[in-house]
Protein backbone atom coordinates (compact mmCIF):
# COMPACT_ATOMS: atom_id res chain seq x y z
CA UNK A 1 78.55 113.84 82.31
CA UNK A 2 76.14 112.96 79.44
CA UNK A 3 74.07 109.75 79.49
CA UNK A 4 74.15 107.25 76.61
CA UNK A 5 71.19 106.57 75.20
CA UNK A 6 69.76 102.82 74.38
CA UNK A 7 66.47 101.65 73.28
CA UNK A 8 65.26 98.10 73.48
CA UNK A 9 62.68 95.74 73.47
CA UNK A 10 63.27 94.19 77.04
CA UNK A 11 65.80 95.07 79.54
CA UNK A 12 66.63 91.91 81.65
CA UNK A 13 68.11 93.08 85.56
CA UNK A 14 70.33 90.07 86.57
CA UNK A 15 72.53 87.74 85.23
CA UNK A 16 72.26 85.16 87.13
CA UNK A 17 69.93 81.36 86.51
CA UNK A 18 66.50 83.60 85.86
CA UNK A 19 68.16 86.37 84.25
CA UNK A 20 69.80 84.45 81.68
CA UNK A 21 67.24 81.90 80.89
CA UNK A 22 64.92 85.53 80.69
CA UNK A 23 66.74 86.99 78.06
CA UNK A 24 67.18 84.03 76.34
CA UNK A 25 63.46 83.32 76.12
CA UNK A 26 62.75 86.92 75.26
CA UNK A 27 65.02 86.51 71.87
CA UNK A 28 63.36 83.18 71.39
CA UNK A 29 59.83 84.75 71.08
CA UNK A 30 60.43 87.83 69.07
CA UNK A 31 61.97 90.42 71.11
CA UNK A 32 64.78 91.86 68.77
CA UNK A 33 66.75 93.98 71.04
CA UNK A 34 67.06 92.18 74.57
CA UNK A 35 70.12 93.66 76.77
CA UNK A 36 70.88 91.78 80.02
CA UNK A 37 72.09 94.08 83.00
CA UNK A 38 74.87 93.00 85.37
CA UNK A 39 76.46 95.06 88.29
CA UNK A 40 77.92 92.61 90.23
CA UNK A 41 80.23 89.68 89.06
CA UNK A 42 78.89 86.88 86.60
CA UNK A 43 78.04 83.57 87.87
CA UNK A 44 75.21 82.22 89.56
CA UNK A 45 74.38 82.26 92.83
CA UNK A 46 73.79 78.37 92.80
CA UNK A 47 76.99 78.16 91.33
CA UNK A 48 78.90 80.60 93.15
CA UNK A 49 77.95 80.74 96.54
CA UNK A 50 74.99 78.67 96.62
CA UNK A 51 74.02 74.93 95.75
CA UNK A 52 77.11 74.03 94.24
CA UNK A 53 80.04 75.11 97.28
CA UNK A 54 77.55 73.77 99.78
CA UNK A 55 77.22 70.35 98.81
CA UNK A 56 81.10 70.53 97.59
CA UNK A 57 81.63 71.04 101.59
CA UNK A 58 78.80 68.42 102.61
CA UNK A 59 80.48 65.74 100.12
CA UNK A 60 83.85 66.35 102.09
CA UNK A 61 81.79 65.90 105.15
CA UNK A 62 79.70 62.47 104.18
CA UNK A 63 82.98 61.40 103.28
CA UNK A 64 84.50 61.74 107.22
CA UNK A 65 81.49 60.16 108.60
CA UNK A 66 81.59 57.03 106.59
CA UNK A 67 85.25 56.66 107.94
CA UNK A 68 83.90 57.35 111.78
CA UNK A 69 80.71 55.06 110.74
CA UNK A 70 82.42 52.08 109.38
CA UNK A 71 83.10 50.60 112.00
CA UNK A 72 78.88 49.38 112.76
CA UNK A 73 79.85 47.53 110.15
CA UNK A 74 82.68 45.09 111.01
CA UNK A 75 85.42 47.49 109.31
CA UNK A 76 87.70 49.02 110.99
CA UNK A 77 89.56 52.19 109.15
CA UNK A 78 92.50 54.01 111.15
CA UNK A 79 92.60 57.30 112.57
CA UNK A 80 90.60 59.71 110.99
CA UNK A 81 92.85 62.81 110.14
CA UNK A 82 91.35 65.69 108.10
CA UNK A 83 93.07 68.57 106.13
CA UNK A 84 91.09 71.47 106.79
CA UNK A 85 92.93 73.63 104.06
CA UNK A 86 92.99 70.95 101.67
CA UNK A 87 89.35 70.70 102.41
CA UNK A 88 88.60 74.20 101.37
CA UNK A 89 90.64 74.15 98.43
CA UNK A 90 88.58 71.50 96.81
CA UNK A 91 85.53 73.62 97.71
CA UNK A 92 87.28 76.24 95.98
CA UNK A 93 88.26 74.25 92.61
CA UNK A 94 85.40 72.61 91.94
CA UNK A 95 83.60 75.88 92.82
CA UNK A 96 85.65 78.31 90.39
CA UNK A 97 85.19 75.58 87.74
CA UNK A 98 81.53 75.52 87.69
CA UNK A 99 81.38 79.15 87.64
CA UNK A 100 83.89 79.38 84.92
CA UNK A 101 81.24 77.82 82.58
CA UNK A 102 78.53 79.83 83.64
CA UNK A 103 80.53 83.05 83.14
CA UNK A 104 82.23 82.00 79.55
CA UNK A 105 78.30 80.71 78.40
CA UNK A 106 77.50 84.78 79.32
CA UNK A 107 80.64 86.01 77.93
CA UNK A 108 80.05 84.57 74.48
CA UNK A 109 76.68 86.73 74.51
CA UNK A 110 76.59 89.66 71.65
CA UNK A 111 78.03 92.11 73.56
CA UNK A 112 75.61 94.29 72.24
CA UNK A 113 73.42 92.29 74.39
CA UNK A 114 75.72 92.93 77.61
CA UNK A 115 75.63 95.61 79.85
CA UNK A 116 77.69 96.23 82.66
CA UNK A 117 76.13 98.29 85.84
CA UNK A 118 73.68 98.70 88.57
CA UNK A 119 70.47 99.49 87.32
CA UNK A 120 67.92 101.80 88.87
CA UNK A 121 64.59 103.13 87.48
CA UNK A 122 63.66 106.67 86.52
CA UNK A 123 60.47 105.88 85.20
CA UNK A 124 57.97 103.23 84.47
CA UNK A 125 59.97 101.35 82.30
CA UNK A 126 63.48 103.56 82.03
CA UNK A 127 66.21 102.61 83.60
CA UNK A 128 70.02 104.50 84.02
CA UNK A 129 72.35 101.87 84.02
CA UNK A 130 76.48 103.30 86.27
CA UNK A 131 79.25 101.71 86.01
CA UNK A 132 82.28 103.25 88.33
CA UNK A 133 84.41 103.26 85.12
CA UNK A 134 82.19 104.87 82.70
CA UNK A 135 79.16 107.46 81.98
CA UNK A 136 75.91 106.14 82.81
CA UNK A 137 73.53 104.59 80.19
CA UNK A 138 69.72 105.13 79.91
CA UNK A 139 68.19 102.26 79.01
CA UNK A 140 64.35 102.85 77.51
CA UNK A 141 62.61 99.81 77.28
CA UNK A 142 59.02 98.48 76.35
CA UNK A 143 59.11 96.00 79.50
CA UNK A 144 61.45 95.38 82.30
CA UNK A 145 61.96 91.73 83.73
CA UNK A 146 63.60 92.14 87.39
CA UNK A 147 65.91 88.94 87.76
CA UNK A 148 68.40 90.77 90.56
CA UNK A 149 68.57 88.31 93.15
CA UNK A 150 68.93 88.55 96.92
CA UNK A 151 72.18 89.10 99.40
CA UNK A 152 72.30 87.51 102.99
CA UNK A 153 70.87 89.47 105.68
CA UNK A 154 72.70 90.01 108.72
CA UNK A 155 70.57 91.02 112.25
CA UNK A 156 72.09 94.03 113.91
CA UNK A 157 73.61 91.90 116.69
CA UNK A 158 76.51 90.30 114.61
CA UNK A 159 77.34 93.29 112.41
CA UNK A 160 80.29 94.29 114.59
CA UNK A 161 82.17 91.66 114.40
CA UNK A 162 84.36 92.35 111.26
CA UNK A 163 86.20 89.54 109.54
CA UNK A 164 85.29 87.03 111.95
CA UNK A 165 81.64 87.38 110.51
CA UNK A 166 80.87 84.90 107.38
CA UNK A 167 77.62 84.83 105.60
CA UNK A 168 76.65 82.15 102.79
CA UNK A 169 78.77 84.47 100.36
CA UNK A 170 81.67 84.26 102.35
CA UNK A 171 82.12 80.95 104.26
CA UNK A 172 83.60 79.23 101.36
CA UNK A 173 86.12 81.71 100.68
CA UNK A 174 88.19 80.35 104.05
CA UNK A 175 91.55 79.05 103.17
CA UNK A 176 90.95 76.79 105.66
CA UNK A 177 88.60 75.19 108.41
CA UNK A 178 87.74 77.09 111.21
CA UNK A 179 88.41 75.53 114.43
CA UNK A 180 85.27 76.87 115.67
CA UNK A 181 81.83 78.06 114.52
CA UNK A 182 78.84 79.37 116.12
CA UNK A 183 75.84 79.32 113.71
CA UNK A 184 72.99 81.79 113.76
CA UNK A 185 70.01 80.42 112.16
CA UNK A 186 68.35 76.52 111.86
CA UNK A 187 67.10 76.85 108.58
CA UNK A 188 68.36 74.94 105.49
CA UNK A 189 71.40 77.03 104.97
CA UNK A 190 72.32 76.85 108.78
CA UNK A 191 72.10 73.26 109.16
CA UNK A 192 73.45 72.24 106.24
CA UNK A 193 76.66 74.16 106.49
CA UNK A 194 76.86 73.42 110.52
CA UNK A 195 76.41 69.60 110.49
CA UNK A 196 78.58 69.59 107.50
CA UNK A 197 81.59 71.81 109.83
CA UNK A 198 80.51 69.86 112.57
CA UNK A 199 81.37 66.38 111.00
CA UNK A 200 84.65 67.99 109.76
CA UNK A 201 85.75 68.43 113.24
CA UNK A 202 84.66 72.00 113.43
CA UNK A 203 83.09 72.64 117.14
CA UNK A 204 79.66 73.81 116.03
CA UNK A 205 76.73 75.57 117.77
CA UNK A 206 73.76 76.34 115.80
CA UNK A 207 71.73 78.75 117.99
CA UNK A 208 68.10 79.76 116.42
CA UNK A 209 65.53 82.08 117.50
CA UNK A 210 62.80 79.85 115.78
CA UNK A 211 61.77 77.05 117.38
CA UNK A 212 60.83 75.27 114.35
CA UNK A 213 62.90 72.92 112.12
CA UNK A 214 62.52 73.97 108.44
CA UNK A 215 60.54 72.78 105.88
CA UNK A 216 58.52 70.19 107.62
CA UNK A 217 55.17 71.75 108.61
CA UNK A 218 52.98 68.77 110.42
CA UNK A 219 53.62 68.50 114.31
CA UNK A 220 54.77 64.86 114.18
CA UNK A 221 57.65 65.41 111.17
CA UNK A 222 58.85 68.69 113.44
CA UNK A 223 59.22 66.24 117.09
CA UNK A 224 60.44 63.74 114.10
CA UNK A 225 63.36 66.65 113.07
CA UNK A 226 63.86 68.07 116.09
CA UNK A 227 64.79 64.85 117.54
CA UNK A 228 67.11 63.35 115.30
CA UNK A 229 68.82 66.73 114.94
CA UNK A 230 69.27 67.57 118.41
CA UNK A 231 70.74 64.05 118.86
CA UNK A 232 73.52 64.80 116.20
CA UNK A 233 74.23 68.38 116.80
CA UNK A 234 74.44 70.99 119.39
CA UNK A 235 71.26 72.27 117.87
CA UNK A 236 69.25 75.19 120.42
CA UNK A 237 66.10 75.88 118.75
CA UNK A 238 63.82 78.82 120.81
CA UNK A 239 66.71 81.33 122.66
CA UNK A 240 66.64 84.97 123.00
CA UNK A 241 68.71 87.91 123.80
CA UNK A 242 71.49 86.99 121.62
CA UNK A 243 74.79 88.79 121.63
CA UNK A 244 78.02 88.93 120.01
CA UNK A 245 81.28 90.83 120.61
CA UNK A 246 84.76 90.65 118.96
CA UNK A 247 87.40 89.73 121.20
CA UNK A 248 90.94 89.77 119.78
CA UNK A 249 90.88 87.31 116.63
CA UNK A 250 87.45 85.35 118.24
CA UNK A 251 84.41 85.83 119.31
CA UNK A 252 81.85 86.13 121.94
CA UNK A 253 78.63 85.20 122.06
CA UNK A 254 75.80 85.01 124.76
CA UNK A 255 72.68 83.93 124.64
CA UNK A 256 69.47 82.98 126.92
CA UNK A 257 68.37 79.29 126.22
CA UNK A 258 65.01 78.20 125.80
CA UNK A 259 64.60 77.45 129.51
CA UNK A 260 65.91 81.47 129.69
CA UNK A 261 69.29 80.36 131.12
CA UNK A 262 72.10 82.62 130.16
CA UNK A 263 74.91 80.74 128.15
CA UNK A 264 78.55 81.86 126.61
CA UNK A 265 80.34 80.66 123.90
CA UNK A 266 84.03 81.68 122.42
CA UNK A 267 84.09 80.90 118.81
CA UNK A 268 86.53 81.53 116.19
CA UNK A 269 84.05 82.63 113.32
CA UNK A 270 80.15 83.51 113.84
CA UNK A 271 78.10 82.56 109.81
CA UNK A 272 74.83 84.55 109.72
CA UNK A 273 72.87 82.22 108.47
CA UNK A 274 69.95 84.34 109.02
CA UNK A 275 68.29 84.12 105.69
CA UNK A 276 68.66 86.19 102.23
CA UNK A 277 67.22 89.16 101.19
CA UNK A 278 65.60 90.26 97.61
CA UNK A 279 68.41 92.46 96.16
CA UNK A 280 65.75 95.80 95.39
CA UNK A 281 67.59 98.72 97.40
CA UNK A 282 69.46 99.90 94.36
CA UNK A 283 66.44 99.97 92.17
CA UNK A 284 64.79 102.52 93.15
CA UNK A 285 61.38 101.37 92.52
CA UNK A 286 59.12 104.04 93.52
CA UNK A 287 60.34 105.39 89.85
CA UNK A 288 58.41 102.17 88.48
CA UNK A 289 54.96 103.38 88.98
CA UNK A 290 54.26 100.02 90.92
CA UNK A 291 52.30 99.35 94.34
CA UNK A 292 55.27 99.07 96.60
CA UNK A 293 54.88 96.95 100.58
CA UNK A 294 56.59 98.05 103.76
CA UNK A 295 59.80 96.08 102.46
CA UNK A 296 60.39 98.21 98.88
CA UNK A 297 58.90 95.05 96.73
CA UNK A 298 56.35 94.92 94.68
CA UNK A 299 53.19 94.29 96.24
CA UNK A 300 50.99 92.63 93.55
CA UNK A 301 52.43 89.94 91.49
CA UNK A 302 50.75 86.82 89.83
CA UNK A 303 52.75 83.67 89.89
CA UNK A 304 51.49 82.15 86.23
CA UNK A 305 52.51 85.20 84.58
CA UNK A 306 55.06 86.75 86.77
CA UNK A 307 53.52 90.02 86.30
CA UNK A 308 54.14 93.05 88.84
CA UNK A 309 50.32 93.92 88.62
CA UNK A 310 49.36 95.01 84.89
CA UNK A 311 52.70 97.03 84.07
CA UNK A 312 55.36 95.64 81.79
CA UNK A 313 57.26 94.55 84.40
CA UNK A 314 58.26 90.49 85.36
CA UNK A 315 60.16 89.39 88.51
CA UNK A 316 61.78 86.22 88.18
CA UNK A 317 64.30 83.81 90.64
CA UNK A 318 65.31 84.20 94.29
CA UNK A 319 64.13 88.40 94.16
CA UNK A 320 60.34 86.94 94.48
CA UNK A 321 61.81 85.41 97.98
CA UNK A 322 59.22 82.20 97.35
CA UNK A 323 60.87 79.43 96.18
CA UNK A 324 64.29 79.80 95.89
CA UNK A 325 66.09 76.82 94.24
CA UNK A 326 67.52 77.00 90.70
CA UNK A 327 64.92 75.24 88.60
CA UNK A 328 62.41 76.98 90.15
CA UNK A 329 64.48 80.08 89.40
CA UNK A 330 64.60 78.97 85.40
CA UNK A 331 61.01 78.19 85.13
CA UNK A 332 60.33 81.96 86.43
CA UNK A 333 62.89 83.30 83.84
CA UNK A 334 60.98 81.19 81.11
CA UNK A 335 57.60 82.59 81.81
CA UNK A 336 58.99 86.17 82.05
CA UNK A 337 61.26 86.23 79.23
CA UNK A 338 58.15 84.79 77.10
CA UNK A 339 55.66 87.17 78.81
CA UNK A 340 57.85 90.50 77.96
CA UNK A 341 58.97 89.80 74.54
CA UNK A 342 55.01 89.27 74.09
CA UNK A 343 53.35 92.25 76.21
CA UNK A 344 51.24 93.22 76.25
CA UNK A 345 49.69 89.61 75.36
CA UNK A 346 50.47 88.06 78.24
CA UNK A 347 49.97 84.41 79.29
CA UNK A 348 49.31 82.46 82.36
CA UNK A 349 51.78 79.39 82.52
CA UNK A 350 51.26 76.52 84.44
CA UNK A 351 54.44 75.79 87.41
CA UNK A 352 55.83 73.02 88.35
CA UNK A 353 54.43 70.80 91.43
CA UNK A 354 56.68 72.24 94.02
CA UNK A 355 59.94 70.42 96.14
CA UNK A 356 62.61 71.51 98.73
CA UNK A 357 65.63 69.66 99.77
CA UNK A 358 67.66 70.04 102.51
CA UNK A 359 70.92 67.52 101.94
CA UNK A 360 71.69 67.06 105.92
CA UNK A 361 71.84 63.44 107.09
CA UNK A 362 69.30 62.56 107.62
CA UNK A 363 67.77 64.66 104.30
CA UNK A 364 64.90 66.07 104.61
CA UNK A 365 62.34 66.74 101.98
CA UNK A 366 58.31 68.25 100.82
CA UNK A 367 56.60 68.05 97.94
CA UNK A 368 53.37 69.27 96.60
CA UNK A 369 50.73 70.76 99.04
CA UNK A 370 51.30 69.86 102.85
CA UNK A 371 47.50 70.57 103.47
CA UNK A 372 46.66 72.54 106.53
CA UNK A 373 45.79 70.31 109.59
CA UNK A 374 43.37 72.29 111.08
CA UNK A 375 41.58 72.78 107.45
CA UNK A 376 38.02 72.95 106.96
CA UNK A 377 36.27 69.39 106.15
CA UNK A 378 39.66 68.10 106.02
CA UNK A 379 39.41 66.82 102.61
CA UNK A 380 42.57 64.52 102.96
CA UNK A 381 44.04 62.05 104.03
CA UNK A 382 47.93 60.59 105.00
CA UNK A 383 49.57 57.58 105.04
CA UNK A 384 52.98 56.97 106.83
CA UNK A 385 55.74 55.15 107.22
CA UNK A 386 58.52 55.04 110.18
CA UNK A 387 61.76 54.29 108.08
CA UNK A 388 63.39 52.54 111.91
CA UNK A 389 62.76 48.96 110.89
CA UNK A 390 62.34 49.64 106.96
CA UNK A 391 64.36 46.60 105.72
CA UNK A 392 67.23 48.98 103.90
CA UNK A 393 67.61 51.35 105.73
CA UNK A 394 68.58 49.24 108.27
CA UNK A 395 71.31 47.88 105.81
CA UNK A 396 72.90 50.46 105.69
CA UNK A 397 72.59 51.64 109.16
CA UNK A 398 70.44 54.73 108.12
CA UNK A 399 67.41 53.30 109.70
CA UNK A 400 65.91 56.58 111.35
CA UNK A 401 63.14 58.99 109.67
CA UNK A 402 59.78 59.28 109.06
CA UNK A 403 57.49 60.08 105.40
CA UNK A 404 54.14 61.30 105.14
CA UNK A 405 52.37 61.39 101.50
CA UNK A 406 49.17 63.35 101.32
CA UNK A 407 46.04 62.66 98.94
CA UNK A 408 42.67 64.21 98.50
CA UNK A 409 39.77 61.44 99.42
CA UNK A 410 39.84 61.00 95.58
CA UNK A 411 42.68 59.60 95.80
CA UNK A 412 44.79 61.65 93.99
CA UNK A 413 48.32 62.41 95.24
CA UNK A 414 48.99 65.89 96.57
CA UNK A 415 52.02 66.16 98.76
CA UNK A 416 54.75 64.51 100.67
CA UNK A 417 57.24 65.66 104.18
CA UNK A 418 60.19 62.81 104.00
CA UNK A 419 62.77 63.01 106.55
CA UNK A 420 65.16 59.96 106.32
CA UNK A 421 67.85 58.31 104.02
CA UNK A 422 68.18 59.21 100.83
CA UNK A 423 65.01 61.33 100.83
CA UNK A 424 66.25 63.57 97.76
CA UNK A 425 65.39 60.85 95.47
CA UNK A 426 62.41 59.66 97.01
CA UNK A 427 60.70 63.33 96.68
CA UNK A 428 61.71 63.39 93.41
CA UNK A 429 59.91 60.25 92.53
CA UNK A 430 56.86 61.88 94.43
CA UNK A 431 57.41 64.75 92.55
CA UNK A 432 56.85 63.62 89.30
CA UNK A 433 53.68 61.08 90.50
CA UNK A 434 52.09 64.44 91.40
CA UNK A 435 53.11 66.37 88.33
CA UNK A 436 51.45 63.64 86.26
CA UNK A 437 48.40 63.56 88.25
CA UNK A 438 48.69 60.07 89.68
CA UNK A 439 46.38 58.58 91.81
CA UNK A 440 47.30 56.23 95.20
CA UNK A 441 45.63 53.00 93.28
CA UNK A 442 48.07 54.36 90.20
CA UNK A 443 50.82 54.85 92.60
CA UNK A 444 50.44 51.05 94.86
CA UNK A 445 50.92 49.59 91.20
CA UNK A 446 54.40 50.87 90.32
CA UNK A 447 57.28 48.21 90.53
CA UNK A 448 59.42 48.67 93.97
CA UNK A 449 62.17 46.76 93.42
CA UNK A 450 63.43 44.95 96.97
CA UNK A 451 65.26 46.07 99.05
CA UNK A 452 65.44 49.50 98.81
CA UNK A 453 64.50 52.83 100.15
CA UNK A 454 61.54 53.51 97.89
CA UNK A 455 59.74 50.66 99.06
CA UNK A 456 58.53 52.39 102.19
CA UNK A 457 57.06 54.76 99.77
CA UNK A 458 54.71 51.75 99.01
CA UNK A 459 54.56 51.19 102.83
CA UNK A 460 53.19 54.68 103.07
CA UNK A 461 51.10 54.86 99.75
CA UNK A 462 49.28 50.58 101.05
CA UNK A 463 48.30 52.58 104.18
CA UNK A 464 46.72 55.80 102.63
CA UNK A 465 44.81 53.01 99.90
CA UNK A 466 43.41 51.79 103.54
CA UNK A 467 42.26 54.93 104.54
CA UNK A 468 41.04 55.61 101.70
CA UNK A 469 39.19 52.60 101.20
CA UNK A 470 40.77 52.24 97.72
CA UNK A 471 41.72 48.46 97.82
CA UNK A 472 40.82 47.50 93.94
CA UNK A 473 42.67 48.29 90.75
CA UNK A 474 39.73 50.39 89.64
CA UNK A 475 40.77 54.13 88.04
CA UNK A 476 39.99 57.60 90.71
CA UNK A 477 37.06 58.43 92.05
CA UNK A 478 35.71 61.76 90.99
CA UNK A 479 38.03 64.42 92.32
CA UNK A 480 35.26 67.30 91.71
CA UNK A 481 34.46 70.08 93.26
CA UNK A 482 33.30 68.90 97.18
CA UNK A 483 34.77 65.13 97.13
């Protein structure tokens, strides 16, 4: 079978957040012929079996525990009843809607610009592009941005189990609630999708290997997580030996506990929510002429450019496995759609201050640069607040949590770890005080209007000012080299 030949300017691997916004950016600035690559359906992961599913399925959830929480506050609703399949159907429309625009916005692309197939390179920057239904294509390009994504990653232990095994790409395919669920992994994805089953009246274990919460780094937020979590779920951070075996339509699974006591569980579906990995097996990158690690990925890569070393090849989204959330996934697919329409005049490009979400209850949040405890001269300091007698939160009986904002002794902002009530908007107004530089003085003299959440941000931000000995309205100090 002969091979098709096409030559373009850059070849874009990935249609999904990063490699759209890459091949969009490419046109943009001067790349004539641009063709985006696309094996696997279209659609995003956030879209399709990511952001967007999840917190369809946690809304559903927040919405059950207001009717079971009500009552704290002198109303009384009747018996909570939920629909399981009627559950999952809403999941499932609201889902297949917002990946119906993303895949029409791709569809109306030049199809000349389209190209359906797995890609895999045969040379530095060649690629041979198979579809099952047609010859393959070689693709010749002057450079290459990799935008392909990841796919979950299953340990060996639960790859028996057949269709009682659900992964993120999976779990909201069910036509209806499971009755029960045991959960492998406490990181976001784990808890978020096992307190949401759990307050759906799923029976939930979330068993973890790790004994650490995510995100969080500093010892007091992890007791602060661990706590609160392990008081609403049947969370077991730290066991071992962990087995699973298909029994009938359920399943069993066994486990040591951190104490090293052997435990049992029959469960009705097992997710594997055991992390996802970058999506590079079917590339075939030894043909790039790149440093390869132990994994198959490239080994040198700078983060302002996106540059696999000095060949004209980008990576851009979840595939870099760093920080995998959708803007961060379209900033990526900026810089390397700019940086290979240009090459080889590439450009450094400045990234965003960084933030993670989880949306559990409570959520739990970081911004910025958590700095190291243990660091040198420590060079920072923190200020706190406990959010258990912080005047809203105790309105609406969410009064639990704990945030921690970090600044150099200059006094300007660096970081934040929130855990608490409604912590997603309070990192992003942290977010953008350290993406414009601000200072604690500039910080203490924003409005906080009473009473709300945000004003334990001031709570936190007075006490750092303390520490700091930055009680007048004067601008920073110097924040030069060795302050």
């Amino acid at each position: 079978m002969s091979e098709q030949q096409l030559k373009v300017d850059v070849a874009v691997i990935g249609a999904g957040t990063a490699g759209l916004v890459a091949h969009r950016q490419a046109r943009v600035n001067g790349a004539e012929r641009v063709v985006l690559i696309e094996g696997g359906p279209y659609g995003t992961t956030c879209a399709r079996v990511g952001c967007m599913p999840s917190k369809l399925l946690i809304a559903a959830a927040e919405a059950a525990e207001a009717v079971r929480s009500a009552e704290q506050f002198g109303v009384k609703p009747g018996p909570l009843e939920i629909d399981g399949a009627a559950v999952m159907a809403r999941v499932q429309r609201e889902r297949d809607r917002f990946v119906e625009f993303v895949v029409e916005s791709t569809q109306r692309l030049d199809p000349a610009q389209r190209l359906r197939g797995w890609a895999r390179f045969v040379g530095p920057t060649t690629l041979e592009v198979q579809a099952d239904d047609r010859q393959p294509v070689r693709v010749d390009a002057k450079a290459v941005v990799i935008a392909a994504g990841t796919t979950p990653w299953v340990p060996p232990s639960l790859r028996g189990l057949g269709d009682r095994l659900l992964t993120s790409d999976s779990v909201f395919d069910l036509p209806r609630l499971p009755k029960s669920l045991a959960v492998v992994g406490a990181g976001v994805i784990g808890l978020e999708l096992g307190q949401a089953m759990h307050r759906l009246g799923v029976e939930t274990s979330i068993l973890s290997i790790d004994e650490r919460m995510p995100l969080v780094s500093s010892a007091v937020m992890q007791d602060q997580a661990r706590e609160l979590f392990t008081a609403r779920l049947d969370l077991q951070l730290g066991i071992s030996e962990l087995q699973a075996q298909r029994r009938d339509d359920s399943v069993v699974v066994s486990w040591n506990d951190a104490s090293g006591r052997a435990r049992e569980g029959t469960f009705e579906y097992v997710l594997a929510a055991t992390g996802r990995r970058a999506s590079y097996d079917r590339l075939e990158l030894q043909h790039a002429g790149i440093e390869l690690d132990d994994r198959g990925a490239p080994k040198f890569w700078d983060e302002r450019t996106t540059q696999v070393g000095d060949a004209p090849i980008f990576l851009a989204g979840d595939v870099i496995g760093d920080r995998q959330v959708l803007h961060e996934a379209a900033g990526e697919g900026r810089i390397a759609g700019i940086n290979a329409a240009r090459y080889p005049e590439v450009r450094a490009h400045p990234r965003q201050v960084p933030i993670a979400i989880m949306f559990s209850d409570p959520n739990v949040a970081i911004v910025g640069e958590i700095p190291d405890p243990d660091s040198e001269g420590c060079e920072w300091e923190v200020g706190e607040v406990d959010y258990a007698d912080q005047g809203r939160a105790r309105v609406i009986g969410q009064n639990h949590g704990r945030v921690r904002i970090y600044a150099r002794r200059c006094g300007e902002l660096i970081g934040a770890e929130l855990i608490g009530p409604q912590a997603e908007h309070m990192a992003h107004l942290l977010a953008w005080s350290i993406e414009q530089g601000m200072t604690v003085t500039q910080a203490r003299a924003m409005p906080y209007y009473h009473p709300t959440v945000e004003e334990g941000l001031r709570t936190a931000i007075q006490a750092l000012g303390r520490k700091l000995k930055m009680v007048s309205k004067q601008g920073p100090l110097d924040c030069g080299p060795g302050t």
